[in-house]
Protein backbone atom coordinates (compact mmCIF):
# COMPACT_ATOMS: atom_id res chain seq x y z
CA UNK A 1 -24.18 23.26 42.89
CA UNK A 2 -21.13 21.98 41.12
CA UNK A 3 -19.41 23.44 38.36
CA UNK A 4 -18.88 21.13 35.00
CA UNK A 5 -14.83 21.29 36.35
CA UNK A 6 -15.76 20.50 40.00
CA UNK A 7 -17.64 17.47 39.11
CA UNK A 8 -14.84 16.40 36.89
CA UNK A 9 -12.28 16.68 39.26
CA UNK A 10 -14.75 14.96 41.81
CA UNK A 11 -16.22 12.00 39.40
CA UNK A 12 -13.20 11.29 36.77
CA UNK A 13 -10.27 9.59 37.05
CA UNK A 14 -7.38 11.81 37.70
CA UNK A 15 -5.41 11.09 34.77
CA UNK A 16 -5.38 14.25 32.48
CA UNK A 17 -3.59 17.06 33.46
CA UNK A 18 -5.95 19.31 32.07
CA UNK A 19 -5.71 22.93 30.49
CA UNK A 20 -7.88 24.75 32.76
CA UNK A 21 -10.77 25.87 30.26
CA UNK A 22 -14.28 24.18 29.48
CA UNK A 23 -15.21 23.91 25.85
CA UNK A 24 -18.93 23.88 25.12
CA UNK A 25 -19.04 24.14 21.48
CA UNK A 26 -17.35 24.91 18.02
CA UNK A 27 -17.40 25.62 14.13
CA UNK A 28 -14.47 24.28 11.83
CA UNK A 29 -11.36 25.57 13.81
CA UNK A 30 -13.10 27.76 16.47
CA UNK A 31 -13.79 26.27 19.70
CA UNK A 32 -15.86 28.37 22.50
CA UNK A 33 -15.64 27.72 26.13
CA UNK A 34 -18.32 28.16 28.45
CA UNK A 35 -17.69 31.81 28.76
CA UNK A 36 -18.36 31.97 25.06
CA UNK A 37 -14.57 33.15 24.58
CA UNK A 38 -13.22 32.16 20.88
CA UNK A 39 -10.26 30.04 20.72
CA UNK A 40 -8.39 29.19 17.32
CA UNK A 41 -7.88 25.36 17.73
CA UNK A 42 -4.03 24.14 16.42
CA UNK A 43 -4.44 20.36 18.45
CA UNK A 44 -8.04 19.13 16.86
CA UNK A 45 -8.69 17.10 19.43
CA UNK A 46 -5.34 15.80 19.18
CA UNK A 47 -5.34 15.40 14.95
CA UNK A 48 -8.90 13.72 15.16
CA UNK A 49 -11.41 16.43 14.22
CA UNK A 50 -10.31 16.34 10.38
CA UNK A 51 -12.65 19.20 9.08
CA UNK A 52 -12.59 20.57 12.33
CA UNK A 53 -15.69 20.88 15.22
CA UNK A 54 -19.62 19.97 13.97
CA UNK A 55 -18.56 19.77 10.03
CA UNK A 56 -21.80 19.62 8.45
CA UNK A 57 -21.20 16.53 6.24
CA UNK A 58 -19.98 15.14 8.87
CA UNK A 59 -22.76 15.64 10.83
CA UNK A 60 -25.39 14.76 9.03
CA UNK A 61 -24.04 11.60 7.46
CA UNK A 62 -24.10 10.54 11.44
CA UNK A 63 -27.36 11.92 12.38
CA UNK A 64 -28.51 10.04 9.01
CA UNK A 65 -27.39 6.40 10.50
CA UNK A 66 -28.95 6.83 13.28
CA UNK A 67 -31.94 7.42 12.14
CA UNK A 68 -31.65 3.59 10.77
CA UNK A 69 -29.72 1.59 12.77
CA UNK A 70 -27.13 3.04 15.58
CA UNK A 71 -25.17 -0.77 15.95
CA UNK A 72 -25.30 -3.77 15.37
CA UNK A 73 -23.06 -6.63 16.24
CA UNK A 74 -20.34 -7.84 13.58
CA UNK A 75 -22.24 -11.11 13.20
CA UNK A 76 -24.45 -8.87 10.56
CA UNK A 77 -23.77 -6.95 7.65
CA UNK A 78 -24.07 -3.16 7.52
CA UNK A 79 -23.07 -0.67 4.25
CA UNK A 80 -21.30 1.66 5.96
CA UNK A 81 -18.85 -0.92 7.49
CA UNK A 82 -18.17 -2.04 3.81
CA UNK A 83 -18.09 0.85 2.26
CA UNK A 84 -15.64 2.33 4.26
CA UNK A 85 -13.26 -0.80 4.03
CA UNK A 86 -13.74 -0.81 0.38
CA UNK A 87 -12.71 3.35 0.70
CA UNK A 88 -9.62 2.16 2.75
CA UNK A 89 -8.50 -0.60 0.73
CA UNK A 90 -8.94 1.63 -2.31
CA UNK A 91 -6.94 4.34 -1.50
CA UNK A 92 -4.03 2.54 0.18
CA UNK A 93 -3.87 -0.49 -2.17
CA UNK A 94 -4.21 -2.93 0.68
CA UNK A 95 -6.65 -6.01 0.51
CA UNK A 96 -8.80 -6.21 3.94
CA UNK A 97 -9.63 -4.27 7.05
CA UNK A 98 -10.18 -4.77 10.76
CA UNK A 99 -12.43 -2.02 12.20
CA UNK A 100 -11.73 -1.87 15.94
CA UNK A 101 -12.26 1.56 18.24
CA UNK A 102 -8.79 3.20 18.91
CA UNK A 103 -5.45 3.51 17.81
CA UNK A 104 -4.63 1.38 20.59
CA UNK A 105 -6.84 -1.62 19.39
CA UNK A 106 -6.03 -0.97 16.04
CA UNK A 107 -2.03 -1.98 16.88
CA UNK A 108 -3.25 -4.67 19.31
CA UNK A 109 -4.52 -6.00 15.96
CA UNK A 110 -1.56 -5.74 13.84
CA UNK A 111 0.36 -7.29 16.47
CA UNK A 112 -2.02 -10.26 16.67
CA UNK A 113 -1.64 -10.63 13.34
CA UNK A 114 1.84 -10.91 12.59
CA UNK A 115 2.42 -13.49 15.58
CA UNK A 116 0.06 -15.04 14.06
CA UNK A 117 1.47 -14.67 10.36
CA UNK A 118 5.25 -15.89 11.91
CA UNK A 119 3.48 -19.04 13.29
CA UNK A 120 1.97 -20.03 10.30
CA UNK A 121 4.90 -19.90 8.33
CA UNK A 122 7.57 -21.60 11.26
CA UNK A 123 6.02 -23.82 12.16
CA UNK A 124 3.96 -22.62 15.24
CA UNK A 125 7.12 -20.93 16.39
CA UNK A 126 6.76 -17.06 17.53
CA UNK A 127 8.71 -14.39 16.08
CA UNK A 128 9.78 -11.32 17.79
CA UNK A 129 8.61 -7.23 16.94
CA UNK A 130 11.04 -4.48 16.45
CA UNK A 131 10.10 -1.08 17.40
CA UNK A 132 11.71 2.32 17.80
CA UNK A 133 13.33 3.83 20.45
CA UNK A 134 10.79 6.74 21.20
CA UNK A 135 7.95 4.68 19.79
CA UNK A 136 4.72 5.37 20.73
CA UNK A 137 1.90 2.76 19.94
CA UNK A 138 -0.98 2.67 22.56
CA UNK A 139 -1.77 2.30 26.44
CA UNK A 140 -2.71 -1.32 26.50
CA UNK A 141 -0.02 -3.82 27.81
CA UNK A 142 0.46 -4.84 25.04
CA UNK A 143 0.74 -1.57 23.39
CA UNK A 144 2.82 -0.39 26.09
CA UNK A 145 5.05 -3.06 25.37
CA UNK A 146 5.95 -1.90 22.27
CA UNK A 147 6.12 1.19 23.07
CA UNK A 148 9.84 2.54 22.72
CA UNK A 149 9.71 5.34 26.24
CA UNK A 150 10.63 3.97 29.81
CA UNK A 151 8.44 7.26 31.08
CA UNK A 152 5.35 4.80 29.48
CA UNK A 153 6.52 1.83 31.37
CA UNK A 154 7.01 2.69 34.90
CA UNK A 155 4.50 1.14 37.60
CA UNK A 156 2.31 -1.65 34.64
CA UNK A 157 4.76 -4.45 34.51
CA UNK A 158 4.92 -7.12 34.02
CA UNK A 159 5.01 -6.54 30.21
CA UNK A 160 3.99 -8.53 26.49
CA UNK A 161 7.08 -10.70 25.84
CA UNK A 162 8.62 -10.45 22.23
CA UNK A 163 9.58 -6.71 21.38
CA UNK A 164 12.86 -5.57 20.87
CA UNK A 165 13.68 -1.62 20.62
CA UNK A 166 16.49 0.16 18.55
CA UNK A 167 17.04 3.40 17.68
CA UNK A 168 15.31 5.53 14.88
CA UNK A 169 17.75 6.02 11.77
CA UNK A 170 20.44 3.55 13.04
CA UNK A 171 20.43 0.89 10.08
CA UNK A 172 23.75 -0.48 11.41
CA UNK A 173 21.26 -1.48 15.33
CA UNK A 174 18.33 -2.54 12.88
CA UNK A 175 20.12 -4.80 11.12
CA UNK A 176 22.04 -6.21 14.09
CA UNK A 177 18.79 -6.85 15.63
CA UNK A 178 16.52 -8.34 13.00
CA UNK A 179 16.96 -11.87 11.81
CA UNK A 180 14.80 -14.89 10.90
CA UNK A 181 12.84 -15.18 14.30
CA UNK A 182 11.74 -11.36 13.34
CA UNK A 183 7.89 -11.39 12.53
CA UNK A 184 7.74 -7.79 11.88
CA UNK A 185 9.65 -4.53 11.99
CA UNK A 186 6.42 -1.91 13.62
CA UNK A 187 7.31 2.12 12.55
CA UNK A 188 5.74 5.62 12.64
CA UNK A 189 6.56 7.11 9.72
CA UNK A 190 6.59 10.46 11.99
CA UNK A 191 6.65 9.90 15.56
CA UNK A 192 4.67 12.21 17.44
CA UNK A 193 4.68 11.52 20.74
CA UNK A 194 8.09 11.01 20.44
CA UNK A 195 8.60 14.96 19.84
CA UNK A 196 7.35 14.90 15.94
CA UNK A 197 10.63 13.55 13.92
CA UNK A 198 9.90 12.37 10.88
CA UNK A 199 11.85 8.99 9.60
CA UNK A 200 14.93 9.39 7.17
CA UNK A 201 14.65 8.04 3.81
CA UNK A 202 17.90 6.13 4.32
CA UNK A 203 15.97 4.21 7.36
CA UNK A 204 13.18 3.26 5.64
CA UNK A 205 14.89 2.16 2.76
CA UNK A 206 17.24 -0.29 5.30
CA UNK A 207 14.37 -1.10 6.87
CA UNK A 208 13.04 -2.48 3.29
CA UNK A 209 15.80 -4.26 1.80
CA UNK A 210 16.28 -6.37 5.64
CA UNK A 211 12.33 -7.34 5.04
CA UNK A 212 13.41 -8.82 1.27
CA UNK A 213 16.45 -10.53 2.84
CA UNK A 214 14.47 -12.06 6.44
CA UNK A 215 10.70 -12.01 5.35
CA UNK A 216 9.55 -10.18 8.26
CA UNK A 217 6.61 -7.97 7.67
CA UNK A 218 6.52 -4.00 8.00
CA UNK A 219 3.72 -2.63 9.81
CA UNK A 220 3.35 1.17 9.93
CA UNK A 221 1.17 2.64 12.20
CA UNK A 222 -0.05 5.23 10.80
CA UNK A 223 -2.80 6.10 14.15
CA UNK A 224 -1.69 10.20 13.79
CA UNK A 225 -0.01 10.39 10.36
CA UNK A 226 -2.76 8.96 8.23
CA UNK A 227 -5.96 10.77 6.56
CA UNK A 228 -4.31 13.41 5.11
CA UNK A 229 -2.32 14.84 7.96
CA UNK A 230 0.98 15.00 6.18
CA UNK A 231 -0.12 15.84 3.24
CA UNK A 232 -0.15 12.19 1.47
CA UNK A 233 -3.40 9.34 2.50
CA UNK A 234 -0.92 7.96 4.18
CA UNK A 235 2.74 8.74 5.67
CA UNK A 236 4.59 5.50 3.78
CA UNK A 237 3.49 7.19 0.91
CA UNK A 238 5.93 10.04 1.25
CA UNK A 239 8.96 7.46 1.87
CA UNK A 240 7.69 5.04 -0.85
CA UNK A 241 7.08 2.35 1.09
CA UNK A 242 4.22 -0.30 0.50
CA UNK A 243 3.86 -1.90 4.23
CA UNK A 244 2.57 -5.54 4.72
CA UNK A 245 -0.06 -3.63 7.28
CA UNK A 246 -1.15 -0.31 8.11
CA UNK A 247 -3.10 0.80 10.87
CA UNK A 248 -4.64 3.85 11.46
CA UNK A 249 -7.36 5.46 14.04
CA UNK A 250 -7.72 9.41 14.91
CA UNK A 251 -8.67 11.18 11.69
CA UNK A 252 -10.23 8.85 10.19
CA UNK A 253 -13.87 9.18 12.68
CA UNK A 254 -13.72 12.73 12.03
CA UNK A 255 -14.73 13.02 16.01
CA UNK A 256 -15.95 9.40 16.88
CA UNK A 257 -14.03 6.62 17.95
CA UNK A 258 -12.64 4.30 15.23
CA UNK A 259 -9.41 2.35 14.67
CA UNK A 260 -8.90 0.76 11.85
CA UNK A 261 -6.22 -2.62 10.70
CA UNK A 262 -5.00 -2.80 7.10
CA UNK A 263 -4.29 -5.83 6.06
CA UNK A 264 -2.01 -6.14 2.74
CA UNK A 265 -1.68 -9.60 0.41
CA UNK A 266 0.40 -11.22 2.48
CA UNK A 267 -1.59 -11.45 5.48
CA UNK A 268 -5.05 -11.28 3.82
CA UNK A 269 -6.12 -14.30 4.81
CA UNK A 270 -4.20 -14.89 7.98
CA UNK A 271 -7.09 -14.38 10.41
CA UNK A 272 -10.03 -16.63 10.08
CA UNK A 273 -13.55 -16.43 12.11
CA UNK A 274 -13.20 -16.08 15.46
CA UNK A 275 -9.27 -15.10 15.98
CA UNK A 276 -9.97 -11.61 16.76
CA UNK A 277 -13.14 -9.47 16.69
CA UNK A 278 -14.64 -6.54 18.25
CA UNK A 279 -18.09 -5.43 20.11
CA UNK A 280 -18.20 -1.88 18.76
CA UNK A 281 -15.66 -1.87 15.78
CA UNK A 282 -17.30 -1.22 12.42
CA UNK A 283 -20.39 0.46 13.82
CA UNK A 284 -22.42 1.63 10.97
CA UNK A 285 -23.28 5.06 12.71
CA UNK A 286 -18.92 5.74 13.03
CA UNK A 287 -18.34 4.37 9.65
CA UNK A 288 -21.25 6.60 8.14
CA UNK A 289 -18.93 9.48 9.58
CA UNK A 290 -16.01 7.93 8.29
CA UNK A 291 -16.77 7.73 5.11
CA UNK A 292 -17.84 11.32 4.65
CA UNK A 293 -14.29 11.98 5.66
CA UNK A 294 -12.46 9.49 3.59
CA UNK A 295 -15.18 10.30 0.40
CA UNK A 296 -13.38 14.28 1.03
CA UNK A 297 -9.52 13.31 1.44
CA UNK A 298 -8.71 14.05 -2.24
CA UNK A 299 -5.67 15.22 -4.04
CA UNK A 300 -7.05 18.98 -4.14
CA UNK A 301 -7.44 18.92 -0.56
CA UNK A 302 -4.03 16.87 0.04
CA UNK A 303 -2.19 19.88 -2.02
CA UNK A 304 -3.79 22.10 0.23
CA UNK A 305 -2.24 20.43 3.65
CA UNK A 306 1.07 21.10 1.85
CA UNK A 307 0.94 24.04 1.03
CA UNK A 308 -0.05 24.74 4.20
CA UNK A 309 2.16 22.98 5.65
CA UNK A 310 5.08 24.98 3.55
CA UNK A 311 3.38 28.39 4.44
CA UNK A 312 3.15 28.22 8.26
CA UNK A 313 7.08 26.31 8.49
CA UNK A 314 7.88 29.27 6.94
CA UNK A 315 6.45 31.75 8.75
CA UNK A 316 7.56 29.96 11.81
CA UNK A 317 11.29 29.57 11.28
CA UNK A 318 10.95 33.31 10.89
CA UNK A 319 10.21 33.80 14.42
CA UNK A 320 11.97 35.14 17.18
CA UNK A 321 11.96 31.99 19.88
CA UNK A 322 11.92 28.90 17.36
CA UNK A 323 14.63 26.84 17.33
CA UNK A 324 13.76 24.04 14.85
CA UNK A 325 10.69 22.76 13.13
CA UNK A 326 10.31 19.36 12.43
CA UNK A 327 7.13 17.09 11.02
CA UNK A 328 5.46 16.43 7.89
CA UNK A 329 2.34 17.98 6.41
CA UNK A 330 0.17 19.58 9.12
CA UNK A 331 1.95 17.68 11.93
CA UNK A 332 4.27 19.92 12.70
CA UNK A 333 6.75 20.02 16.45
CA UNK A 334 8.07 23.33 17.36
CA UNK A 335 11.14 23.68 18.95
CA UNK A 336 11.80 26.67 21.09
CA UNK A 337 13.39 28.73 23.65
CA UNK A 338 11.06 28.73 26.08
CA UNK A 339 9.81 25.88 27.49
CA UNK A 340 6.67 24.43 25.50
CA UNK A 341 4.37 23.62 28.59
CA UNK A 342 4.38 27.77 29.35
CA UNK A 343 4.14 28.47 25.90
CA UNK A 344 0.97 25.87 25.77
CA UNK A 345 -0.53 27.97 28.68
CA UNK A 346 -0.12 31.19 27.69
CA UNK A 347 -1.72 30.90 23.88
CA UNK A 348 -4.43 29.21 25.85
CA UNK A 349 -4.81 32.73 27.49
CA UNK A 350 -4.62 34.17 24.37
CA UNK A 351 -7.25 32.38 22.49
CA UNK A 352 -4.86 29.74 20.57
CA UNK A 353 -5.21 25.61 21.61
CA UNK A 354 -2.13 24.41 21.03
CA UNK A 355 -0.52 21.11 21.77
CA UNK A 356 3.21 19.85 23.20
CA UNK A 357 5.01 16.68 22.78
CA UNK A 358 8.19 16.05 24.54
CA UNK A 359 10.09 19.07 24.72
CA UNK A 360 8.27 20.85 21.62
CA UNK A 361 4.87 22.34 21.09
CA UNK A 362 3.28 20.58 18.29
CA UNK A 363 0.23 21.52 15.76
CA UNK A 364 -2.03 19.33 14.67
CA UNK A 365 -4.86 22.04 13.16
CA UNK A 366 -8.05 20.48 11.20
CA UNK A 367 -7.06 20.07 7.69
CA UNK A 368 -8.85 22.59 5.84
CA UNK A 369 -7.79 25.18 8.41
CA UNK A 370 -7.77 29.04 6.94
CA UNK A 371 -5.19 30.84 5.98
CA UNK A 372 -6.34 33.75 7.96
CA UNK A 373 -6.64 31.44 11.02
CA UNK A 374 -3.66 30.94 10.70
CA UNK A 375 -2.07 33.91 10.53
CA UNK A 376 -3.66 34.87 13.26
CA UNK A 377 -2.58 31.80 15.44
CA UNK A 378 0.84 32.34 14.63
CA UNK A 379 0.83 36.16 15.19
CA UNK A 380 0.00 35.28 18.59
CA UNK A 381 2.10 32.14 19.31
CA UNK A 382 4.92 34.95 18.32
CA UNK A 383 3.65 37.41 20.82
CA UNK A 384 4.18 35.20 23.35
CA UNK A 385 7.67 33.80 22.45
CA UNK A 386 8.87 36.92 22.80
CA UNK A 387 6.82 38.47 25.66
């Protein structure tokens, strides 16, 4: 009889490059495999599990939905789909929201709607999207398109017309690229994929004044930074910036699949019935999840991720191995010595799940994390820098 790995490498597509463990269950930020071995967990299923594996709110807030109604289509009215837009819009200031499944579909949104935005205000006309160099914004071909990395790109052409890349922090390329046909200027406040670099203030604030002077919008997608992961709601927060639309996924499903468009008063009302919709997005039984999650996101708790945060950049620039720490909040990229694939591997051995992007490892641990889990995590991520 098969294995659980067997049949995954016989029945799934092969395109995860798997760690070579099996997890079976977990509690906050332990995970067990299926040889019940304990593993500290520093990815959270890549900054989704907020409060970390089976949270008991959480839980039963889902289990409660179901026992009513596990989906309906969008041509009803549910209360969780409302009361988590009305959480959203509350604590980001924005007006509306477009509940979709992903990250992903959550940008594919966005997108839509500042094409759409640019047309209504030139005349049917289309407007082009700037994105970063390093950029990382989805898998669709659209997303892929305006996605700033050439590794994303190879082999799925032909690509979405209309997106222009320049570098992160250059204002000088920004504002030699952006211009009355710009519809929007698309950022990540941190870019994780990218290798976890935060923006500079300077590049935001350029990136502001050229929207006063052109009208384009800003849309930050905030898919990984948002729901508390760097220690604000949302990233723009730290920078002081108030984009025209946010989008977010990840976090905010607390384990189920949810993406979510934020739509501020300038595009409001730009999409009308039947310009974009979704089978799946706003399902009550996700958004009664959700909005156990949002309902706990508070400023106690958002102290805590910084102080966190502060703590465990601390104790890692300490280290023997670590060359630079970048981030914001708990999403924090580790540069170091050794290369971070083998690093990856051999806390995996060691009972720590940690997590790489580009040349760094990265940590993305659930948000209300322990101290003492941490310490422990890093005592052995410096065991084996230095083994």
């Amino acid at each position: 009889m098969l294995s659980f790995k067997e049949k995954d490498k016989q029945y799934v597509a092969n395109t995860y490059g798997r760690f070579d463990v099996e997890l079976v269950k977990g509690n906050g930020a332990y995970l067990y495999d299926i040889n019940g071995k304990e593993y500290i967990d520093l990815g959270s299923g890549i900054a989704v599990n907020t409060f970390g594996a089976a949270d008991e709110e959480w839980k039963n807030a889902v289990i409660a939905q179901l026992g009513l109604i596990q989906h309906t289509s969008n041509l009803y009215y549910t209360e969780p789909c409302a009361k988590l837009a009305e959480l959203l819009c509350k604590k980001s200031g924005m007006k509306k929201v477009f509940f979709g499944n992903s990250g992903a579909e959550a940008n594919e949104c966005a997108i839509k709607l500042a094409r759409k935005y640019y047309s209504d205000n030139h005349e049917g006309n289309t407007g082009k999207i700037i994105t970063l160099v390093n950029s990382f914004h989805g898998r669709t071909v659209t997303t892929l398109s305006a996605t700033g990395q050439d590794v994303f790109h190879k082999d799925f052409g032909p690509f979405t017309d209309g997106f222009e890349f320049v570098p992160a922090n250059d204002c000088e390329a920004l504002l030699s690229a952006v211009g009355d046909d710009t519809a929007a200027v698309m950022i990540e406040l941190v870019q994780g994929e990218g290798g976890v670099n935060a923006l500079e203030q300077a590049f935001v604030d350029c990136i502001k004044s050229a929207a006063e002077k052109h009208g384009f919008l800003i849309i930050a997608d905030e898919v990984q930074t948002g729901n508390g992961r760097t220690g604000k709601y949302f990233a723009s927060e730290h920078f002081g910036l108030k984009p025209d639309i946010i989008t977010t996924a990840k976090g905010l499903g607390g384990g189920l699949p949810i993406g979510a468009c934020l739509m501020g008063e300038k595009v409001e009302f730009t999409l009308g019935a039947g310009d974009h919709g979704s089978t799946f997005g706003g399902n009550p039984a996700v958004c009664a999840g959700a909005v156990s999650i949002v309902e706990r996101i508070d400023e106690k708790l958002l102290k805590e991720v910084t102080e966190k945060a502060e703590y465990t950049k601390t104790k890692l620039l300490k280290m023997d191995g670590v060359k630079s720490v970048s981030g914001l909040g708990l999403m924090i990229g580790i540069e170091t010595a050794k290369p971070a694939k083998e690093l990856a591997v051999a806390c995996l051995e060691k009972g720590v799940l940690i997590l790489t992007a580009k040349t760094k490892l990265r940590m993305l641990p659930p948000l209300n994390i322990t101290y003492e889990q941490l310490d422990k995590a890093l005592e052995i991520l410096q065991e084996v820098l230095t083994k």
